[in-house]
Protein backbone atom coordinates (compact mmCIF):
# COMPACT_ATOMS: atom_id res chain seq x y z
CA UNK A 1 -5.76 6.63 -26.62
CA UNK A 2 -1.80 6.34 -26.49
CA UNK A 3 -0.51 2.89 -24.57
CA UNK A 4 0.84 4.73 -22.26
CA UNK A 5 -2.20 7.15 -20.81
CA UNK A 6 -4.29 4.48 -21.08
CA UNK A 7 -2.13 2.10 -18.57
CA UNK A 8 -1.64 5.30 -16.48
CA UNK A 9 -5.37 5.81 -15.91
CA UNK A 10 -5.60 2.24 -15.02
CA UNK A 11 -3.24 2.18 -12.85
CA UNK A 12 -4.28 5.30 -10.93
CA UNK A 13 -8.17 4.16 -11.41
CA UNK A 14 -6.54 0.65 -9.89
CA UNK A 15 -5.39 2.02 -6.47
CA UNK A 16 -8.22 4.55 -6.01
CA UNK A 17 -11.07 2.17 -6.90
CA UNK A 18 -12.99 1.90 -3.58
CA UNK A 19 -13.89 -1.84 -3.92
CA UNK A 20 -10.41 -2.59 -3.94
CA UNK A 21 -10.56 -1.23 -0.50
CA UNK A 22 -7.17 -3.49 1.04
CA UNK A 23 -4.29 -1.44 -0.42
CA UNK A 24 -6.29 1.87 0.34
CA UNK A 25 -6.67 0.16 3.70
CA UNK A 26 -2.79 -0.27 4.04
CA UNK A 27 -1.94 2.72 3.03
CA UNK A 28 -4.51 4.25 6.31
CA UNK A 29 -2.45 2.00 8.62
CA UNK A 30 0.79 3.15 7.34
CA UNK A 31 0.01 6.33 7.37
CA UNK A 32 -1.41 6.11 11.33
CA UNK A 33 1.72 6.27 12.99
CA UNK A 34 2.78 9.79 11.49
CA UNK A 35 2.13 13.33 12.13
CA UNK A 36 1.45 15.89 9.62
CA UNK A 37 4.95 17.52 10.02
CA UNK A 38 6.49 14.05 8.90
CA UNK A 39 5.50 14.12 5.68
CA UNK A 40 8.55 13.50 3.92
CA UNK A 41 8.72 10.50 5.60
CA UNK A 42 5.28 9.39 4.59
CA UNK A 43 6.06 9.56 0.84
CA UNK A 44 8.95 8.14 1.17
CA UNK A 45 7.84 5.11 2.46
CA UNK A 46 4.73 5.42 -0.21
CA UNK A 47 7.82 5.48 -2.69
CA UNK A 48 9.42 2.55 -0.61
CA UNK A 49 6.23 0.52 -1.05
CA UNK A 50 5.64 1.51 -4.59
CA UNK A 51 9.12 0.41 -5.25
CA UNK A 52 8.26 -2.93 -3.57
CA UNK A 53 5.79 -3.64 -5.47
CA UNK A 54 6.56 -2.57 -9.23
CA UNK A 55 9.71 -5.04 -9.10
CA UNK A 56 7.04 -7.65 -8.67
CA UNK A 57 5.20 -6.85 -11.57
CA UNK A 58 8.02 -6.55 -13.35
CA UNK A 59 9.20 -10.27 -12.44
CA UNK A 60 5.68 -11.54 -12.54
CA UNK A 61 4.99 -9.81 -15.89
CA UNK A 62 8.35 -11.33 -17.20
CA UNK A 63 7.14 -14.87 -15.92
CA UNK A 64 10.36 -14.86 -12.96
CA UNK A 65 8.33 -15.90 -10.31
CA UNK A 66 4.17 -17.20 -9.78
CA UNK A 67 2.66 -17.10 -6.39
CA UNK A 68 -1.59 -19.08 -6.44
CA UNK A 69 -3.77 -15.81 -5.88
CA UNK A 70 -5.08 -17.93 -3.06
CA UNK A 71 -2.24 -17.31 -0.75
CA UNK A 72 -1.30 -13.55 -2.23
CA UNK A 73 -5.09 -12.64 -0.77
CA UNK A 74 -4.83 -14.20 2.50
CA UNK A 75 -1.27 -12.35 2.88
CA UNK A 76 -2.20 -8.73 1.84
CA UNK A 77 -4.68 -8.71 5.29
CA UNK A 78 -1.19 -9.93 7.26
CA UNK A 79 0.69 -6.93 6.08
CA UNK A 80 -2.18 -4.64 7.23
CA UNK A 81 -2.78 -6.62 10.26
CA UNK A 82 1.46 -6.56 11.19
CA UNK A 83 1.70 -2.73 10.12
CA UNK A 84 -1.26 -2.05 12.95
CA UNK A 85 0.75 -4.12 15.32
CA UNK A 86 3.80 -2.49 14.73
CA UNK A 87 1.96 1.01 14.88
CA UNK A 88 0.63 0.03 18.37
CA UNK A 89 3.24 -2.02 19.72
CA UNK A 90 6.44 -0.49 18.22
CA UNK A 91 9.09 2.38 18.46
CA UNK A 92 7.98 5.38 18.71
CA UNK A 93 8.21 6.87 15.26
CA UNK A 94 8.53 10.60 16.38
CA UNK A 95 11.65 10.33 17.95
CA UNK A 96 13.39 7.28 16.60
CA UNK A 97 14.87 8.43 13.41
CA UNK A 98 16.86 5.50 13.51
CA UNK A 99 14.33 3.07 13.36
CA UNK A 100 12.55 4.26 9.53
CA UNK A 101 15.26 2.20 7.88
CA UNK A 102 13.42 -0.61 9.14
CA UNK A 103 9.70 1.11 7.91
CA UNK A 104 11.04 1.76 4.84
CA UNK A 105 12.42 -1.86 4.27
CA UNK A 106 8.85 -3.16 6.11
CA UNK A 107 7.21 -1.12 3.26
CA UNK A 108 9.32 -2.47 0.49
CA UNK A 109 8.62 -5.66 1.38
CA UNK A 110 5.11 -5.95 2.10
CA UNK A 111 4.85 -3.83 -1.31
CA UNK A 112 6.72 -7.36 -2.89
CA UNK A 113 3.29 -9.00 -1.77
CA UNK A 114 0.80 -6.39 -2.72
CA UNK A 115 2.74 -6.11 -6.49
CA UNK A 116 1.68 -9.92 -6.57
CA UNK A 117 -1.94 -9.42 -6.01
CA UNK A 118 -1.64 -6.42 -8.54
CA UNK A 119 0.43 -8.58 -11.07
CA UNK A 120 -2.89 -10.75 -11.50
CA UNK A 121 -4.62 -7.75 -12.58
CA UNK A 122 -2.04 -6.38 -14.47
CA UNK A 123 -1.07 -9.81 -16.53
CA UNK A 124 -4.85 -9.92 -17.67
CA UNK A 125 -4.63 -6.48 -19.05
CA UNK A 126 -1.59 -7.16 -21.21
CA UNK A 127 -2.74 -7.80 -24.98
CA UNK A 128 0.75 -8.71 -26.03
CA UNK A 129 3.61 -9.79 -23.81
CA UNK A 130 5.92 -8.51 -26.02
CA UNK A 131 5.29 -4.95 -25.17
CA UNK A 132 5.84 -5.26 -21.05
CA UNK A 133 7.90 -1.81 -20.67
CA UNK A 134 5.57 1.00 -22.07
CA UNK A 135 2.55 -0.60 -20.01
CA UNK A 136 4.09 -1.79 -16.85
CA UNK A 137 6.21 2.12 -16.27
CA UNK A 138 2.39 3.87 -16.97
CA UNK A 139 0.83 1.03 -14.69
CA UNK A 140 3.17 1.99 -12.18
CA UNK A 141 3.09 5.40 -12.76
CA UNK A 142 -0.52 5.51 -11.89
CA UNK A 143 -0.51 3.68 -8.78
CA UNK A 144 1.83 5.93 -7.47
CA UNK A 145 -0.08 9.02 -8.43
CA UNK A 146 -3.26 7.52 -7.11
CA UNK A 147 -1.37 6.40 -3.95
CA UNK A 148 0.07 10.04 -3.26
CA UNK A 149 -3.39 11.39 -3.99
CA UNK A 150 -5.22 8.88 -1.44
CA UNK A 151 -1.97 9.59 1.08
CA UNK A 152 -2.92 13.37 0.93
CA UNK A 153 -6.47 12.62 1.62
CA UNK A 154 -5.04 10.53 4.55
CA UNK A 155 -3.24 13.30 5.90
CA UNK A 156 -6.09 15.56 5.17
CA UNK A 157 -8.27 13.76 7.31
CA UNK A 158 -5.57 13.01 10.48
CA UNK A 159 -5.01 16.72 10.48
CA UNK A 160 -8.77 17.41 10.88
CA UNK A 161 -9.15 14.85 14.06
CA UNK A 162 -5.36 15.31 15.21
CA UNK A 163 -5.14 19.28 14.39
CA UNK A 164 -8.31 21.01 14.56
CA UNK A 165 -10.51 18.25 17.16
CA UNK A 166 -7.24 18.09 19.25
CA UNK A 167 -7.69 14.25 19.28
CA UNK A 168 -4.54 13.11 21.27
CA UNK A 169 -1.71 11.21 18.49
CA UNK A 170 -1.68 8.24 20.33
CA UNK A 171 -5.25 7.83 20.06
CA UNK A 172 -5.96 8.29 16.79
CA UNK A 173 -3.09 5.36 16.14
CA UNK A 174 -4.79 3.48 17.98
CA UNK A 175 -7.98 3.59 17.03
CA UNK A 176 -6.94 3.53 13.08
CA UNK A 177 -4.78 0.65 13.60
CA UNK A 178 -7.07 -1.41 15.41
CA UNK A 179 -9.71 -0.94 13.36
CA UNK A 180 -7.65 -1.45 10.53
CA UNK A 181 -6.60 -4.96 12.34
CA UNK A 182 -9.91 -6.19 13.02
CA UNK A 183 -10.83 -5.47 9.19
CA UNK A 184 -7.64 -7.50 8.44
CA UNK A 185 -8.35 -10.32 10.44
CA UNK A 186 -11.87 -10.79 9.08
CA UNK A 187 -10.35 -10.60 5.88
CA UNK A 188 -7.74 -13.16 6.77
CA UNK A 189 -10.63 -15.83 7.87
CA UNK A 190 -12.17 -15.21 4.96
CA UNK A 191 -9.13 -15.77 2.46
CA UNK A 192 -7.25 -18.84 4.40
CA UNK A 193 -5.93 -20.60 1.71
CA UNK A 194 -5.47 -24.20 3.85
């Protein structure tokens, strides 16, 4: 198998591997706040957190920076736990065009963080760290294939309940992010790093 497919299909088995059920988690509680006619926006901000968090496997896997896995896993649960927050408690996103600049730059960031906790991963993969390019692009590559395919199912699956069930927007946003904060603040007891 060529370099490249091979860190492809890890990359896209990576992000659609249901034990590494956190970034699929974040990527429901991103997702909440939209409606199916926004969809544009959605992969956008995918993009914007895919961005996010390939430039921090790129600096990790070029030994820039090194954050202890200890505080990367109690952090990933604070991004999902903020994003519900912010789905619950901020603008709303239907009518505030204005305000994705400051999604899309949430997403970046909290992609920096996620990157980290895939850069662990990633590093222990690499045979020779001489040859960073090739495998970190496919890496990449793959997550964001796997993330656009779990995104779809996403949307799939709010369409159903929002669409076809007539379950009220607000509700479903709700419901999604709070559940999606009280997985992330078990998670956060159970990864405090202090």
């Amino acid at each position: 198998m060529h370099p490249f497919e091979f860190y492809l299909k890890l990359g896209f088995e990576h992000i659609s591997n249901l034990a590494g059920y956190d970034h699929i988690l974040f990527l429901v509680v991103l997702c909440a706040v939209y409606k199916i006619h926004q969809w544009k926006r959605v992969l956008i901000l995918v993009t914007a957190f895919t961005i996010g968090h390939s430039v921090t496997l790129a600096l990790v896997s070029f030994d820039v920076i090194t954050i202890p896995s200890s505080i990367i896993k109690f952090l990933i649960p604070t991004t999902i736990l903020l994003t519900a927050l912010h789905n619950v408690i901020g603008p709303d996103q239907s009518t505030e065009t204005r305000k994705m600049g400051r999604n899309y730059a949430m997403a970046l960031f909290f992609g920096f963080i996620h990157g980290m906790d895939f850069s662990n991963y990633f590093r222990a993969l690499l045979l020779d760290n001489s040859e960073v390019v090739v495998p970190l692009l496919a890496f990449n590559v793959g997550i964001e294939l796997g993330q656009i395919l779990v995104v779809l199912i996403i949307v799939a699956i709010a369409y159903v309940f929002l669409n076809l069930i007539n379950v009220k927007h607000r509700e479903w946003n709700v419901f999604i992010s709070g559940a999606a904060a009280g997985m992330a603040l078990i998670s956060m007891f159970e990864n405090k790093f202090w």
